[in-house]
N, C-alpha and C. Protein backbone atom coordinates (compact mmCIF):
# COMPACT_ATOMS: atom_id res chain seq x y z
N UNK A 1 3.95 18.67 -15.08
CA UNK A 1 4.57 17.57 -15.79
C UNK A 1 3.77 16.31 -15.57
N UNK A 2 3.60 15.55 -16.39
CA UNK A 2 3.00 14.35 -15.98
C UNK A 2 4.25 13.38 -15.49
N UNK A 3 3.60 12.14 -14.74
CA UNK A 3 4.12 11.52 -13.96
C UNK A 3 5.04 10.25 -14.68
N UNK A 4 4.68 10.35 -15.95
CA UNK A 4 5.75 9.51 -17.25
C UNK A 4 5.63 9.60 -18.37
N UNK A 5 6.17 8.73 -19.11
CA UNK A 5 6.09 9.66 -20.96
C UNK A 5 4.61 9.33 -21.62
N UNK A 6 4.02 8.49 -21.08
CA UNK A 6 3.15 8.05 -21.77
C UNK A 6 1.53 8.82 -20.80
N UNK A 7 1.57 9.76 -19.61
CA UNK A 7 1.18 10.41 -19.42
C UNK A 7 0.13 9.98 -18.28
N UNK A 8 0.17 8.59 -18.26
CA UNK A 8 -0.69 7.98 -17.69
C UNK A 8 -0.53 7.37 -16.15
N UNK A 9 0.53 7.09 -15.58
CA UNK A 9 0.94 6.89 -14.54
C UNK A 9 0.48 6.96 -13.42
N UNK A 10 -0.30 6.55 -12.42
CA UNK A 10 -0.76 6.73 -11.57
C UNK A 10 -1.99 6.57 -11.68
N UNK A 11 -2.79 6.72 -12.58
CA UNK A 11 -4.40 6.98 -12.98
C UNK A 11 -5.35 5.79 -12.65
N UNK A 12 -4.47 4.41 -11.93
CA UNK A 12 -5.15 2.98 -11.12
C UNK A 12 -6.20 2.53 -12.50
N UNK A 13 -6.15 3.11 -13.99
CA UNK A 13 -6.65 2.04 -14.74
C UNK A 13 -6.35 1.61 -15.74
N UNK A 14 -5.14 1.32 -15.28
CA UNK A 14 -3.99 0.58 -16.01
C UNK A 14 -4.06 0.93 -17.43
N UNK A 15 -3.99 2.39 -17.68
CA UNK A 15 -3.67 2.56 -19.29
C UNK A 15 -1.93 2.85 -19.36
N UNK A 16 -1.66 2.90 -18.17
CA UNK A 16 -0.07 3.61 -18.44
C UNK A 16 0.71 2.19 -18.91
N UNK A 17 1.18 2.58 -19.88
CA UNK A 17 2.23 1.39 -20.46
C UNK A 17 3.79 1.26 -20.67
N UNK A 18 4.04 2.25 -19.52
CA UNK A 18 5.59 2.21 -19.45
C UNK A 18 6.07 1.25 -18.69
N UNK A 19 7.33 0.88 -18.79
CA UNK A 19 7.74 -0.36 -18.32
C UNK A 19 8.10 0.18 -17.18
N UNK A 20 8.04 -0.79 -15.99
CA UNK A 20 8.49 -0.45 -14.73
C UNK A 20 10.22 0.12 -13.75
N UNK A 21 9.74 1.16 -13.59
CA UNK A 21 10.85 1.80 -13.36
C UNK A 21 11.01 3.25 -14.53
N UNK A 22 10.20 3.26 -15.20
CA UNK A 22 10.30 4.21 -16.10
C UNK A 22 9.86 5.58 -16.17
N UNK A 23 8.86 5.45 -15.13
CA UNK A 23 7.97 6.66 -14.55
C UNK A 23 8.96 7.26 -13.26
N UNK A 24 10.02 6.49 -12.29
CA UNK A 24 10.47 6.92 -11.47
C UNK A 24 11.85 7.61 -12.14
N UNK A 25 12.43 7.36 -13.15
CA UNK A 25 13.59 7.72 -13.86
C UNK A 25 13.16 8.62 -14.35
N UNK A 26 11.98 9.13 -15.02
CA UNK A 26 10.98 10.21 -16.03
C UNK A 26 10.98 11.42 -14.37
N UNK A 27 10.51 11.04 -13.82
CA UNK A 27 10.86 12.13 -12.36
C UNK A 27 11.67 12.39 -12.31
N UNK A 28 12.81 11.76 -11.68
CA UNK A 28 13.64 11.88 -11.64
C UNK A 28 15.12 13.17 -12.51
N UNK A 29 14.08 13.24 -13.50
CA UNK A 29 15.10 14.07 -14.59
C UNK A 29 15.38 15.38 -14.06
N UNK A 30 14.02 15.83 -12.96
CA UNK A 30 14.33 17.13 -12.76
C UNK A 30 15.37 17.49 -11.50
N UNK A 31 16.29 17.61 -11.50
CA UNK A 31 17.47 17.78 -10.77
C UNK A 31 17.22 18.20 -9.16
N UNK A 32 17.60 18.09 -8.08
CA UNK A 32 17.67 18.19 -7.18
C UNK A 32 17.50 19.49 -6.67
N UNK A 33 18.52 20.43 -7.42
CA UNK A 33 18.57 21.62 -7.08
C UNK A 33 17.60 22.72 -7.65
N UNK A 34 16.86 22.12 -8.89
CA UNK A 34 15.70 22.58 -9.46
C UNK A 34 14.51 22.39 -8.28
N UNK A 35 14.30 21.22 -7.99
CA UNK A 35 13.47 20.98 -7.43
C UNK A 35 13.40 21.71 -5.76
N UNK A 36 14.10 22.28 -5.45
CA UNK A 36 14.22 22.97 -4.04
C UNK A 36 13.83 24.15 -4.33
N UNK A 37 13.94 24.74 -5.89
CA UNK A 37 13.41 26.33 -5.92
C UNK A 37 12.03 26.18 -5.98
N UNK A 38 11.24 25.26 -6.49
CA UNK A 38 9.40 25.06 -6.54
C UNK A 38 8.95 24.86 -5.35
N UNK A 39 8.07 25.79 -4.74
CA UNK A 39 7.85 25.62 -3.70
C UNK A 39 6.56 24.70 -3.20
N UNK A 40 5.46 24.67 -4.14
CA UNK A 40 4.48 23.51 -4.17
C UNK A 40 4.54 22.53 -5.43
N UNK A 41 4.36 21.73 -4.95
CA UNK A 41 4.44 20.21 -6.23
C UNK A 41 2.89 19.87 -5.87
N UNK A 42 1.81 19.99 -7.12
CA UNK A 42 0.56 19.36 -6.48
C UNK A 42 0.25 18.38 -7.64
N UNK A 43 0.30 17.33 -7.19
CA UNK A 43 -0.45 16.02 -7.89
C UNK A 43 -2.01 16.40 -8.57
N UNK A 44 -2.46 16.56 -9.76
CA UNK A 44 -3.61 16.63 -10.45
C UNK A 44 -3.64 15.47 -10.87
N UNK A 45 -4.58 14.48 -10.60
CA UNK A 45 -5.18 13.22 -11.19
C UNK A 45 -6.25 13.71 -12.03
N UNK A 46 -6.51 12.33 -12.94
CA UNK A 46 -7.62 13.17 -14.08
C UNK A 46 -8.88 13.09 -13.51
N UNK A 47 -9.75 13.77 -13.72
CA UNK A 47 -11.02 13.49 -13.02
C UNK A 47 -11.90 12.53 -14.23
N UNK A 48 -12.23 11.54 -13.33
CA UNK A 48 -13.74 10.98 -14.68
C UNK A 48 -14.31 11.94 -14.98
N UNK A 49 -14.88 11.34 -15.97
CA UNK A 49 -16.19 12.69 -16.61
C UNK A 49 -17.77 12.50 -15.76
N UNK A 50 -17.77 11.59 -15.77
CA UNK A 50 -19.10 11.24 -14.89
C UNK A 50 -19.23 12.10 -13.71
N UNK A 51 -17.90 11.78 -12.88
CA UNK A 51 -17.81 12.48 -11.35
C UNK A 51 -17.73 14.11 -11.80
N UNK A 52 -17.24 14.32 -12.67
CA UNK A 52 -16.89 16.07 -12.76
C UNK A 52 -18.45 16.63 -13.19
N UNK A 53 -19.29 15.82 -13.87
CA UNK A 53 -20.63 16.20 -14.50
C UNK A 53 -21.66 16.05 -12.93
N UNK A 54 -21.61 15.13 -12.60
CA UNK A 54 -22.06 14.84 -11.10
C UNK A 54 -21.87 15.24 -9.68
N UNK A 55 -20.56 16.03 -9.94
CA UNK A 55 -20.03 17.02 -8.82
C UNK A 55 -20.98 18.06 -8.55
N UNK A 56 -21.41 18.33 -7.01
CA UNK A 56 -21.64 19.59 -6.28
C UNK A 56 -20.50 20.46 -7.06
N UNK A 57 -21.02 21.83 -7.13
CA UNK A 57 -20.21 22.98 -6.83
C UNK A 57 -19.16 23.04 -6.39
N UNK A 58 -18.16 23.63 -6.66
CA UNK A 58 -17.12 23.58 -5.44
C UNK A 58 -17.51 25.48 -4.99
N UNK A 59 -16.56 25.58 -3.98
CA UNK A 59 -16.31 26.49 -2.68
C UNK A 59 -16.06 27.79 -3.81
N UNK A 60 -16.99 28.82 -3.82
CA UNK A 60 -17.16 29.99 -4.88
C UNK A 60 -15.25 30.27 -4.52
N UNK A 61 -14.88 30.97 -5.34
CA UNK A 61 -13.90 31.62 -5.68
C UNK A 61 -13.69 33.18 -5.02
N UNK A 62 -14.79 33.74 -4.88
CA UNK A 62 -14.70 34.90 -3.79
C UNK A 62 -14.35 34.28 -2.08
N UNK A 63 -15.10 33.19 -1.82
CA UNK A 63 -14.83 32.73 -0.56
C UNK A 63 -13.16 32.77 -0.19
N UNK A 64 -12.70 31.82 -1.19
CA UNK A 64 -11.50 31.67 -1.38
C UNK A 64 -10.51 32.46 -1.33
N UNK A 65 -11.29 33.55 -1.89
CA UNK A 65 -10.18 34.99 -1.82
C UNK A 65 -9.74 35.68 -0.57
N UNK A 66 -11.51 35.52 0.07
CA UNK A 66 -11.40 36.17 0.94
C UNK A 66 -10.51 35.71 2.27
N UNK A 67 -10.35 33.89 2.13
CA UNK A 67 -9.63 33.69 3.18
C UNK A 67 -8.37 33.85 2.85
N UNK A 68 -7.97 34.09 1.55
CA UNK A 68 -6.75 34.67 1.36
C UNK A 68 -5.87 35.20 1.91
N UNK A 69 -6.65 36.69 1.83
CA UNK A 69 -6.53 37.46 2.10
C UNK A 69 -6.79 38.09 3.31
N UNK A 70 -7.61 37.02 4.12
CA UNK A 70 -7.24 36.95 5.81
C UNK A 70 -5.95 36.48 5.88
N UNK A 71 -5.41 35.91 5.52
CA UNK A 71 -3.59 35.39 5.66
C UNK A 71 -2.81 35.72 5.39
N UNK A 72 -3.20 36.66 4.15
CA UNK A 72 -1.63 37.89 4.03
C UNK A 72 -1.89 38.64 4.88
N UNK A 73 -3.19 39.02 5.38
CA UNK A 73 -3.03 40.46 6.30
C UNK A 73 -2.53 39.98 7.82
N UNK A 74 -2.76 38.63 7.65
CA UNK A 74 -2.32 38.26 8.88
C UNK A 74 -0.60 38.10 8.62
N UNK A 75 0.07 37.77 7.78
CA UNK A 75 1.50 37.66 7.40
C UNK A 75 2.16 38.98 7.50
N UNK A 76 1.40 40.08 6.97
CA UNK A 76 1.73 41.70 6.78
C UNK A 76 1.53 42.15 8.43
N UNK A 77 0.70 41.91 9.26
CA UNK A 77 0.41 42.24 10.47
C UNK A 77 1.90 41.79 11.84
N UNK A 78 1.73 40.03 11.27
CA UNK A 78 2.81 39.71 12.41
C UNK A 78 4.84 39.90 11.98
N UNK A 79 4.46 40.29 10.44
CA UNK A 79 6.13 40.61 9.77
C UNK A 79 6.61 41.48 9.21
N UNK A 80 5.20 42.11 8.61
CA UNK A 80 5.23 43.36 7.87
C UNK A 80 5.76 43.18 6.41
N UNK A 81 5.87 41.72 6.07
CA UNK A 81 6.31 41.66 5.05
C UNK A 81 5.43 39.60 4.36
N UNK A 82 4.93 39.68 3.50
CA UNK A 82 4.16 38.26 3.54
C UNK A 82 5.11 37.13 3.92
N UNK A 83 4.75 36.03 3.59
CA UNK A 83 5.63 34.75 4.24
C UNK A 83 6.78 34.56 2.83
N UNK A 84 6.27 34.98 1.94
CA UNK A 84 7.46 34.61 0.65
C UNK A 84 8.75 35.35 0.95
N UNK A 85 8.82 36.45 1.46
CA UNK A 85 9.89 37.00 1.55
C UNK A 85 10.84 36.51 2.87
N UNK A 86 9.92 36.28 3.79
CA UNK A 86 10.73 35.71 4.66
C UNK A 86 12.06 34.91 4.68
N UNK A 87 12.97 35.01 5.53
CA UNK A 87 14.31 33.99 5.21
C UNK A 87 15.08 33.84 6.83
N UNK A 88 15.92 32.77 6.42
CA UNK A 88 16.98 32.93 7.95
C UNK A 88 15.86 32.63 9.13
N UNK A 89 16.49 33.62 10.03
CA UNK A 89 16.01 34.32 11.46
C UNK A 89 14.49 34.56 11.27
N UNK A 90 14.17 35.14 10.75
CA UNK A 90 13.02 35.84 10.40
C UNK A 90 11.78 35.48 10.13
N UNK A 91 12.22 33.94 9.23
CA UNK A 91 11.42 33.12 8.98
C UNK A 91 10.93 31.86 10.05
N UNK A 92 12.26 31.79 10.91
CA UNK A 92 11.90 30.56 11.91
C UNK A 92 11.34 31.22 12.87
N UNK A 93 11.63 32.54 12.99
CA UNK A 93 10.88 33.07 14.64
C UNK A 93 9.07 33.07 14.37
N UNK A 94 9.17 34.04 12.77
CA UNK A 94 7.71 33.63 12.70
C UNK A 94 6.90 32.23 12.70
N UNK A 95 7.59 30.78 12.70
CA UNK A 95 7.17 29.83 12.48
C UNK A 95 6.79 29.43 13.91
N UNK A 96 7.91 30.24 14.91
CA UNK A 96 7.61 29.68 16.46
C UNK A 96 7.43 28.05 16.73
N UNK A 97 8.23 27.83 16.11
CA UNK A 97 8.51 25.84 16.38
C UNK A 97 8.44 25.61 18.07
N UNK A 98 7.85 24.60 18.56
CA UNK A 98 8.51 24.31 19.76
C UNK A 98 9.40 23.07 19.67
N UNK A 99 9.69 22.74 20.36
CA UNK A 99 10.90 21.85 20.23
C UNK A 99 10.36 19.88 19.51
N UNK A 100 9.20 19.97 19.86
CA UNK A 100 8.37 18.98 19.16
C UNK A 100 8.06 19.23 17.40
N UNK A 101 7.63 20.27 17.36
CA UNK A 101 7.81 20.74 15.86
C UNK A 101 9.31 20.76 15.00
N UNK A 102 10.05 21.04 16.16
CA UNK A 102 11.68 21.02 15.18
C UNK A 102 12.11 20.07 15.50
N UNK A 103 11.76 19.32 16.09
CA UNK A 103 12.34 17.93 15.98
C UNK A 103 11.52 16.54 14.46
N UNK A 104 10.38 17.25 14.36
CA UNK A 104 9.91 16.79 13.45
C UNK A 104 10.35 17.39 11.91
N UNK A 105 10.62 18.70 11.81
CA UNK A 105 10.94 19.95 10.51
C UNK A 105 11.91 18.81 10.44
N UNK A 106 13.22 18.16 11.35
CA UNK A 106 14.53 18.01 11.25
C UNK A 106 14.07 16.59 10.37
N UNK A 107 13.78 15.76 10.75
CA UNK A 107 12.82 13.80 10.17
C UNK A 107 12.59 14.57 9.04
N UNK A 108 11.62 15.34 8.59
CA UNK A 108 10.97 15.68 7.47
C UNK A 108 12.44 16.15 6.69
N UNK A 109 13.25 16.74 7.00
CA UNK A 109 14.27 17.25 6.20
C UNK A 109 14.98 16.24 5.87
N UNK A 110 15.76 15.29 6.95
CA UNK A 110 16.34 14.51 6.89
C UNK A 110 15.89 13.11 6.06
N UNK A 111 14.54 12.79 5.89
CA UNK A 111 13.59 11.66 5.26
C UNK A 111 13.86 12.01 3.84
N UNK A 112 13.93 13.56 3.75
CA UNK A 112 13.86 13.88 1.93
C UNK A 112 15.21 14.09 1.63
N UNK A 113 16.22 14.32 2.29
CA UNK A 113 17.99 15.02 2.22
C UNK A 113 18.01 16.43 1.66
N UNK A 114 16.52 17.48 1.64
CA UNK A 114 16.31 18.41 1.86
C UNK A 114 17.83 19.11 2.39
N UNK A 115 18.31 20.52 0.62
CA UNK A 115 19.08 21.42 1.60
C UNK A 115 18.42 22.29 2.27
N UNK A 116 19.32 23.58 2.59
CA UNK A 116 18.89 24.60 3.35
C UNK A 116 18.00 25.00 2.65
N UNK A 117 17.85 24.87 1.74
CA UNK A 117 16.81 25.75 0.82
C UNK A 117 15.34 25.06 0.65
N UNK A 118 15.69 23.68 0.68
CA UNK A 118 14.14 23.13 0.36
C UNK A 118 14.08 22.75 1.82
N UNK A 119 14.77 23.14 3.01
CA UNK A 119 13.89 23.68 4.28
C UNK A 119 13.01 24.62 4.84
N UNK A 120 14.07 26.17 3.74
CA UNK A 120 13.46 27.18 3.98
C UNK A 120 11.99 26.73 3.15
N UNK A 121 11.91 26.22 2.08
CA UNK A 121 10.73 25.74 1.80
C UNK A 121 9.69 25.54 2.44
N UNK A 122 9.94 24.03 2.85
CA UNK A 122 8.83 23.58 3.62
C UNK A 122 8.80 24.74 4.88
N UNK A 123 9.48 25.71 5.60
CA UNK A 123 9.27 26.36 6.94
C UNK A 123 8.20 27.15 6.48
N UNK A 124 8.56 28.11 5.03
CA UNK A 124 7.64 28.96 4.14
C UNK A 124 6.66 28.74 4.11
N UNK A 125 6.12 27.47 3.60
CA UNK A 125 4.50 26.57 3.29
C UNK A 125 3.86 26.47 4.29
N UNK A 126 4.42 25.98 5.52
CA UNK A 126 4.06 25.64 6.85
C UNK A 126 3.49 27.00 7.33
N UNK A 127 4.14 27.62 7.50
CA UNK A 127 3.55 28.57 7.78
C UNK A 127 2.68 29.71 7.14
N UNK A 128 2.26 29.58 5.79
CA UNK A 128 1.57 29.65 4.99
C UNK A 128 0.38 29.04 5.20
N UNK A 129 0.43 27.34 5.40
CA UNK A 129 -0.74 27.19 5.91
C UNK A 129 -1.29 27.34 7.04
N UNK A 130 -0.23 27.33 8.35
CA UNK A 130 -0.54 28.03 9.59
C UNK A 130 -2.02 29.45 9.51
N UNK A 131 -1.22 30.05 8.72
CA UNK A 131 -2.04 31.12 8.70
C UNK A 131 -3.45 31.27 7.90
N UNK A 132 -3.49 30.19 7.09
CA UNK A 132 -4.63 29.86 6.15
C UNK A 132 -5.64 29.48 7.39
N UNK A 133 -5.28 28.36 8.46
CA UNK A 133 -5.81 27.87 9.34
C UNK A 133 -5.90 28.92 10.38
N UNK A 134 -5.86 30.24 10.25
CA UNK A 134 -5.69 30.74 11.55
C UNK A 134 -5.01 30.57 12.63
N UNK A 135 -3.65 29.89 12.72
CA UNK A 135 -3.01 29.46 13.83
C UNK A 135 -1.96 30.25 13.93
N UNK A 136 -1.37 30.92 14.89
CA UNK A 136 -0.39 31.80 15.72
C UNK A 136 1.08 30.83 15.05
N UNK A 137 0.89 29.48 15.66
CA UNK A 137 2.36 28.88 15.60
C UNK A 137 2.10 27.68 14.73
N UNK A 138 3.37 27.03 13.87
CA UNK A 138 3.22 26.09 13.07
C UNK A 138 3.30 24.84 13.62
N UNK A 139 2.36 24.35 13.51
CA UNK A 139 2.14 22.43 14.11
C UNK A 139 2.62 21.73 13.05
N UNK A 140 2.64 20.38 13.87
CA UNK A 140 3.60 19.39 13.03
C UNK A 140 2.25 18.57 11.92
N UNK A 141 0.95 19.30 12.27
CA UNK A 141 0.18 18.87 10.79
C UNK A 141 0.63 19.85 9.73
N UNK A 142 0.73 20.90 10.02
CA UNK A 142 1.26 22.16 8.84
C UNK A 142 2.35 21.78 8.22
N UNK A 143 3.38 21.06 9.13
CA UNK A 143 4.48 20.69 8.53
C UNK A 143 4.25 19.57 7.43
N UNK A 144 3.37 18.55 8.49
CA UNK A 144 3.06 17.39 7.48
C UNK A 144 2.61 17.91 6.01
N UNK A 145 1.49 18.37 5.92
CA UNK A 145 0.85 19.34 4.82
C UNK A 145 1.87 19.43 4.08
N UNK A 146 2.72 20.52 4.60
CA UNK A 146 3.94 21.51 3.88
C UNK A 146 4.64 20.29 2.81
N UNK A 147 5.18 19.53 3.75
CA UNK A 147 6.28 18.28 3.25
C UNK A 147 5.10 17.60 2.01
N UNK A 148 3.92 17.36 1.92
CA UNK A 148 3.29 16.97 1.14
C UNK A 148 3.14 17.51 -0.27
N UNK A 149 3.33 19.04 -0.33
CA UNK A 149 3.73 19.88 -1.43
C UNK A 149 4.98 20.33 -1.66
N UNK A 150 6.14 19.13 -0.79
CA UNK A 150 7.32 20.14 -1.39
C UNK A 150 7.91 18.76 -2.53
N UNK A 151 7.70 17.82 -3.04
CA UNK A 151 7.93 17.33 -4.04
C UNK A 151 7.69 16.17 -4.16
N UNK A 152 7.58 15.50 -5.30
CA UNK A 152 7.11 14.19 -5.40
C UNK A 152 7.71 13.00 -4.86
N UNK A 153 7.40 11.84 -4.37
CA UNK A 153 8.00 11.03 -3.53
C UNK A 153 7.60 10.04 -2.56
N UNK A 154 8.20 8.99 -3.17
CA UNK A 154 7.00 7.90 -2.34
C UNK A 154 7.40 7.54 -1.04
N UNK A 155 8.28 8.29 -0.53
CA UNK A 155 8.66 8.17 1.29
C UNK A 155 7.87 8.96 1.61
N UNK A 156 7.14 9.87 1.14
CA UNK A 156 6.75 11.24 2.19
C UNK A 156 4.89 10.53 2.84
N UNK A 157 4.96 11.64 3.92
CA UNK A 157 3.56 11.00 4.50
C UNK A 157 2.37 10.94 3.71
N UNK A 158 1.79 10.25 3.54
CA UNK A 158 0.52 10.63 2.82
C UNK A 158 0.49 10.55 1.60
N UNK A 159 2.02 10.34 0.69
CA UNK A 159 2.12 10.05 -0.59
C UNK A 159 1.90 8.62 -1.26
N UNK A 160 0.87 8.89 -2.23
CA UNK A 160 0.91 7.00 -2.90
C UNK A 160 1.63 6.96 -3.90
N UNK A 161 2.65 6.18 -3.44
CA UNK A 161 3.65 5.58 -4.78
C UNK A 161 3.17 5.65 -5.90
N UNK A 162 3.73 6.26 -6.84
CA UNK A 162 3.14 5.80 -8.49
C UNK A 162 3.95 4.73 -8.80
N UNK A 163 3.10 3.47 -9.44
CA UNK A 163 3.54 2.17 -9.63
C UNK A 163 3.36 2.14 -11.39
């Protein structure tokens, strides 16, 4: 979805011409409870043409796979089942929080009014990327990460307001 009606929002060169407040109400439309079943929200800004013509390569697409697919086998190895299916019990033991991490999951939940569901979320992602990174247990950067793809929002860490 773009970020308002006029499509432009966020793009810092001032073509967006909606009146203020209009881009946060245009978000806004998608309901609360919609928004807890999507499990990543990723911001695409437009790229110049210059920079996209002038860009290095990016990271081949086999690479990519392959670390993939180091992370399901690592998900299939420690659950026997990947991280999507996970739920409940099942899902927090594999996350192995220590008490510094769930005290942070709890801020991150509580910052967004996150239900149970767009917790099980972010626990899902987190540990999704845990395992992308090779890590046993989920840190409170994974979390950060996680909370960064679970929806749009200008409280969250690392998010820039669209003005």
């Amino acid at each position: 979805m773009n970020w308002c009606p006029c499509g432009y929002a966020g793009s810092g060169d001032g073509r967006c011409h909606c009146q203020s407040g209009v881009a946060e109400r245009y978000a806004n439309r998608i309901s609360g409870p919609l928004r807890d079943r999507i499990d990543l929200w990723v911001n695409m800004p437009r790229v110049e043409p210059d920079e996209y013509i002038r860009s290095v390569a990016s990271e081949a697409s086999s690479v990519v796979a392959d670390r993939i697919a180091e992370a399901r086998a690592r998900q299939i190895a420690r659950s026997g089942v990947p991280n999507s299916r996970l739920s409940g019990r099942t899902l927090r033991a594999a996350c192995a929080l220590g008490p510094a991490e769930q005290a942070h999951a709890v801020q991150l939940a509580e910052l967004e009014g996150w239900s149970a569901r767009g917790i099980e979320r972010l626990l899902r992602v987190a540990r999704t990327t845990a395992d992308l990174a090779g890590c046993d247990r989920v840190e409170a950067t994974h979390l950060d990460e996680a909370a960064r793809f679970r929806g749009p929002s200008d409280r969250r860490i690392g998010f820039e307001a669209v003005s």
